[in-house]
C-alpha atoms as a PDB file:
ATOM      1  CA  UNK A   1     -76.248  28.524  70.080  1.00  0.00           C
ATOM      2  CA  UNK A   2     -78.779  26.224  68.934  1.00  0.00           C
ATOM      3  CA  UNK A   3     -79.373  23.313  70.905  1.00  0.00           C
ATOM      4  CA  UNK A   4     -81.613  21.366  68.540  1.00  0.00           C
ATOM      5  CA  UNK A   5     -78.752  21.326  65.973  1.00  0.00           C
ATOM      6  CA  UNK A   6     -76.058  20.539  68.842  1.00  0.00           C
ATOM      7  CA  UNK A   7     -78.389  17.360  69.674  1.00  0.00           C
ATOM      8  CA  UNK A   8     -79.015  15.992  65.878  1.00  0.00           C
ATOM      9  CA  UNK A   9     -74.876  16.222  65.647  1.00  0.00           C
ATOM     10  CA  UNK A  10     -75.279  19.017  62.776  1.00  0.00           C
ATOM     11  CA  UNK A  11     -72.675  21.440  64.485  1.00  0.00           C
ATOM     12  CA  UNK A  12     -69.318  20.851  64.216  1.00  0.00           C
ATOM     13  CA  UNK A  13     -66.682  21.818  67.046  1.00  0.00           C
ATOM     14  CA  UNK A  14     -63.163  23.154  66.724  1.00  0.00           C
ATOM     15  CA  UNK A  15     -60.955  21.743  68.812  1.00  0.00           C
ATOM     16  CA  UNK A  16     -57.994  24.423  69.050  1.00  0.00           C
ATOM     17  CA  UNK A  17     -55.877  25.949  72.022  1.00  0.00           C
ATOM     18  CA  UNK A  18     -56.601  29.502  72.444  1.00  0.00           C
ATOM     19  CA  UNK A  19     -55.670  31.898  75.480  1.00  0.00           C
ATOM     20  CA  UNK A  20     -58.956  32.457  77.762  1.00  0.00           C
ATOM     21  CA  UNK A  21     -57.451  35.434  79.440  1.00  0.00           C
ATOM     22  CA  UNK A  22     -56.865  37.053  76.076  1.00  0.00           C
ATOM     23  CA  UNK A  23     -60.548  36.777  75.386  1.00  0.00           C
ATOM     24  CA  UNK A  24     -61.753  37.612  78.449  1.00  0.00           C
ATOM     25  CA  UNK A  25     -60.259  41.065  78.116  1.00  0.00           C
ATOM     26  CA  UNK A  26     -60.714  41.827  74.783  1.00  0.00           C
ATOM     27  CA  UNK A  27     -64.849  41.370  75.540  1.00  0.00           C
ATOM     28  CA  UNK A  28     -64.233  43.133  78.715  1.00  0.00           C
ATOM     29  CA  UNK A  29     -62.860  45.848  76.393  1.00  0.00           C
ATOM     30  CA  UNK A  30     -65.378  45.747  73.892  1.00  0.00           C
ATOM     31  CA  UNK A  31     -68.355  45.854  77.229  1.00  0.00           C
ATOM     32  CA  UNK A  32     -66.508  48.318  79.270  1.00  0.00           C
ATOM     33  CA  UNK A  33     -67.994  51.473  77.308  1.00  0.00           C
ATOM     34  CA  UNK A  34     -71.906  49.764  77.508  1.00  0.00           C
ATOM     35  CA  UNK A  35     -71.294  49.525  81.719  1.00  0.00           C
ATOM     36  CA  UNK A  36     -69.836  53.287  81.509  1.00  0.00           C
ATOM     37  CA  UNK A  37     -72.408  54.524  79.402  1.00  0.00           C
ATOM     38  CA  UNK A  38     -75.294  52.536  82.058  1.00  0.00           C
ATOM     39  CA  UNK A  39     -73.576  54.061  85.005  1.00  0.00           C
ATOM     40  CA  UNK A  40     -72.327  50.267  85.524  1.00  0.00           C
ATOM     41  CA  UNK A  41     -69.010  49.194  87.030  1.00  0.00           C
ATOM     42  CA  UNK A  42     -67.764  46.291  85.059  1.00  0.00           C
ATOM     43  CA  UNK A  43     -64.448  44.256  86.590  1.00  0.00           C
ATOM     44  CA  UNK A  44     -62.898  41.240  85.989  1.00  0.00           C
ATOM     45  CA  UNK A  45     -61.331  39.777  87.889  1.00  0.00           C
ATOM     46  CA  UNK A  46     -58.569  36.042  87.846  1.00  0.00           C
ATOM     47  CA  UNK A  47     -57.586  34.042  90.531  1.00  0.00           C
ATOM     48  CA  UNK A  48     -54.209  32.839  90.863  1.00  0.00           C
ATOM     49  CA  UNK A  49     -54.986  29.427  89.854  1.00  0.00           C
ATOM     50  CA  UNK A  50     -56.779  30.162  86.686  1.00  0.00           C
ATOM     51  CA  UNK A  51     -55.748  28.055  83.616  1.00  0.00           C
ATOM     52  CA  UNK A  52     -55.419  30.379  81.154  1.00  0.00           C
ATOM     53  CA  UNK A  53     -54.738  28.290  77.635  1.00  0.00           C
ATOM     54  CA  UNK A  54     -57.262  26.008  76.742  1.00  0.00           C
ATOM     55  CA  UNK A  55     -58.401  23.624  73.867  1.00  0.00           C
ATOM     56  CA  UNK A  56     -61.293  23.948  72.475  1.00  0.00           C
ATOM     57  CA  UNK A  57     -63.846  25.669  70.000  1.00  0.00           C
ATOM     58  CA  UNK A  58     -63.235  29.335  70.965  1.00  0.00           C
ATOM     59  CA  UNK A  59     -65.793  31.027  68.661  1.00  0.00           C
ATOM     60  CA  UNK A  60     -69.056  28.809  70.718  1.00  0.00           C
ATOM     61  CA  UNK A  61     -66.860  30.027  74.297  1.00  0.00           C
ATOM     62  CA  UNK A  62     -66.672  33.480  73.038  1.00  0.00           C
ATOM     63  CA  UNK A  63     -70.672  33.299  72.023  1.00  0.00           C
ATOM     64  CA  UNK A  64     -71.836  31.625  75.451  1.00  0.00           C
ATOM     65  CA  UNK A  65     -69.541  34.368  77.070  1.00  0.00           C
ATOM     66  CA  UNK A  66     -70.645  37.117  74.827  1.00  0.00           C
ATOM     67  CA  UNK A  67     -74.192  36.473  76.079  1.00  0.00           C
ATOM     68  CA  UNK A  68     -73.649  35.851  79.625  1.00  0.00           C
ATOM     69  CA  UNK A  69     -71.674  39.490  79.901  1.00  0.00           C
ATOM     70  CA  UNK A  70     -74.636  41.765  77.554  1.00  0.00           C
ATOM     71  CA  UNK A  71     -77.273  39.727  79.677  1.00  0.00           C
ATOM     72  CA  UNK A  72     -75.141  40.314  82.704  1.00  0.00           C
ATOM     73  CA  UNK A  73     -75.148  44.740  81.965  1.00  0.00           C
ATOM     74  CA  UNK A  74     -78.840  44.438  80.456  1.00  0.00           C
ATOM     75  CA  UNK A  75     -80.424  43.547  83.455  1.00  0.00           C
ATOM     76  CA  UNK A  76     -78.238  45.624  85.645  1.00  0.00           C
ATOM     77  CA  UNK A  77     -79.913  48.532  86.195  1.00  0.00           C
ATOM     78  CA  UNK A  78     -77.329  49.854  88.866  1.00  0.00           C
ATOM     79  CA  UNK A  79     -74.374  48.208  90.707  1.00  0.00           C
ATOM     80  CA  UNK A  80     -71.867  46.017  89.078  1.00  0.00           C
ATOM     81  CA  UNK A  81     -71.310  43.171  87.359  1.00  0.00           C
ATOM     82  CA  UNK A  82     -67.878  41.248  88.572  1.00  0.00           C
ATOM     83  CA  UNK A  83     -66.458  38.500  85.850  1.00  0.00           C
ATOM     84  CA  UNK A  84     -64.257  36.111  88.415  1.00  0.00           C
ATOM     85  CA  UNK A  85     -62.365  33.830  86.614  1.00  0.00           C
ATOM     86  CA  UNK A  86     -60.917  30.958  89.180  1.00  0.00           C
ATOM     87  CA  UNK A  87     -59.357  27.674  88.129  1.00  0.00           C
ATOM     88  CA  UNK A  88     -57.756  25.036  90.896  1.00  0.00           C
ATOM     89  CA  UNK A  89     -54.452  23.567  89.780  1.00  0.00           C
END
């Protein structure tokens, strides 16, 4: 995401519901083979609490997540890396 476009108001965000559970696991999905092939455990993991619908712009939440999780198994060079989702109600 580019910040210096975010500050001069040039990016525009959606403001839509969209299930954050649902895209959680479909990129745990899509990572899950990466961790396997790196001899990485990958889990995620919700609380009981966790909100899953939301409203916002889903394609910037997938991108920030998208980046957090392949710079999460990049520099993991043994071990895990745990995804816990918790919410409070």
């Amino acid at each position: 995401m580019d910040f210096s476009e975010i500050e001069a108001d040039k990016v525009e965000f959606e403001d839509n519901s969209f299930d954050l559970k649902e895209l959680l696991n479909n990129l745990y999905n899509e990572f899950k083979p990466i961790a396997v092939e790196n001899s990485i455990t990958l889990a995620l993991n919700f609380d009981d609490h966790f909100h899953q619908y939301w409203l916002g712009d889903v394609t910037r939440v997938k991108q920030v997540l998208i980046n957090i999780i392949s710079n999460a198994l990049k520099f993991t060079h043994q071990g895990s890396v745990d995804i816990n989702i918790s919410g409070s109600q």
